[in-house]
Protein backbone atom coordinates (compact mmCIF):
# COMPACT_ATOMS: atom_id res chain seq x y z
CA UNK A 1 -16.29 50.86 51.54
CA UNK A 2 -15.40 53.19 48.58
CA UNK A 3 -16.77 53.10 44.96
CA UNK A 4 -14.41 51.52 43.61
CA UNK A 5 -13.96 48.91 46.08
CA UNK A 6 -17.72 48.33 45.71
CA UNK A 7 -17.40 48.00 42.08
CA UNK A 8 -14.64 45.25 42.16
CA UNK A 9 -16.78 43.87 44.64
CA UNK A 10 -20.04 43.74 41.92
CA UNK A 11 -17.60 42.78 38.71
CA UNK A 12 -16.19 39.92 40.98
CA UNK A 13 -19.57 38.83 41.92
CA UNK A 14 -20.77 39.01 38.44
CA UNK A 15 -18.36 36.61 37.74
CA UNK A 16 -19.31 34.16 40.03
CA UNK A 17 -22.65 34.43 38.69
CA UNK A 18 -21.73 33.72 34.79
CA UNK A 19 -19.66 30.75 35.91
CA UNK A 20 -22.05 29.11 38.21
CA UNK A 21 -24.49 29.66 35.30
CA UNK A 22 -22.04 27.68 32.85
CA UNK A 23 -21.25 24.77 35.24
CA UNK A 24 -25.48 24.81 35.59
CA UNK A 25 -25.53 23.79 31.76
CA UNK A 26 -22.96 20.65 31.86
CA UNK A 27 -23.95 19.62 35.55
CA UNK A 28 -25.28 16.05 36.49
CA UNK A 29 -28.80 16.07 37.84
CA UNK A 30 -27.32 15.70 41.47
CA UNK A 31 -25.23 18.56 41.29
CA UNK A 32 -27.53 20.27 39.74
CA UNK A 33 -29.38 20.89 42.77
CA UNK A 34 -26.38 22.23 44.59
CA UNK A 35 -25.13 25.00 41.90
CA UNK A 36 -28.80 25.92 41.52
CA UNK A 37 -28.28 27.00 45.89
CA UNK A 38 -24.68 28.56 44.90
CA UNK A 39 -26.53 30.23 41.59
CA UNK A 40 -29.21 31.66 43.96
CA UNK A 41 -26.90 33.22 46.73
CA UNK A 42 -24.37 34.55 44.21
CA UNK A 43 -27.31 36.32 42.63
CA UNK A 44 -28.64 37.64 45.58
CA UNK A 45 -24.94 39.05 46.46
CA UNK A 46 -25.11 40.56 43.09
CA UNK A 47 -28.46 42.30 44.07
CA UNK A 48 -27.59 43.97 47.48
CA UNK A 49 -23.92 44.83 45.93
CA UNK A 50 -25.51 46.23 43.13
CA UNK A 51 -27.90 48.50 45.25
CA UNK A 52 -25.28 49.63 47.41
CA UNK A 53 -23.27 50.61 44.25
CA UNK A 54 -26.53 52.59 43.39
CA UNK A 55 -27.11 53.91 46.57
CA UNK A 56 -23.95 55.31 46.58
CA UNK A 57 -23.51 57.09 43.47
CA UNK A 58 -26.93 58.67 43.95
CA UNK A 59 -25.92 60.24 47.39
CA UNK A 60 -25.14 63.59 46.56
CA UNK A 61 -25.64 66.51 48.75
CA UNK A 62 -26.01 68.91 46.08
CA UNK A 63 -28.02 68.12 43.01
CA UNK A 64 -26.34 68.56 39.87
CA UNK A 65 -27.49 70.42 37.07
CA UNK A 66 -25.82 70.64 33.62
C-alpha cells in the first residue's frame, strides 16, 4: 500500500472515530454499550494504521541530513 493510500486510509478512520465518539454522547444506555465496541475497534484501526503510516515514512535507506 502506498503513502498516500495509507493516509486516506488513517483520515478515513479518524473519521469514524470522531463520529462514533458523537453518537457516544446522545446514545441510549443500551446502545451505549454497542458504540462503546465500534468506538474501541475503530480506535484500534486508527492505532495500527497510524503505525504503519509511521513505519513507513521512517524507512529510509539513507539517512538524511540537512
Amino acid at each position: 500500500m502506498s503513502l498516500r493510500d495509507l493516509a486516506r486510509e488513517l483520515y478515513r478512520a479518524q473519521q469514524q472515530v470522531e463520529r462514533l465518539e458523537k453518537l457516544l454522547l446522545s446514545a441510549s444506555p443500551e446502545e451505549e454499550l454497542v458504540l462503546q465496541g465500534e468506538l474501541q475497534e475503530a480506535q484500534a484501526e486508527r492505532q495500527q494504521l497510524q503505525k504503519m503510516l509511521n513505519g513507513r515514512k521512517d524507512t529510509s535507506p539513507l539517512p538524511r541530513k540537512f
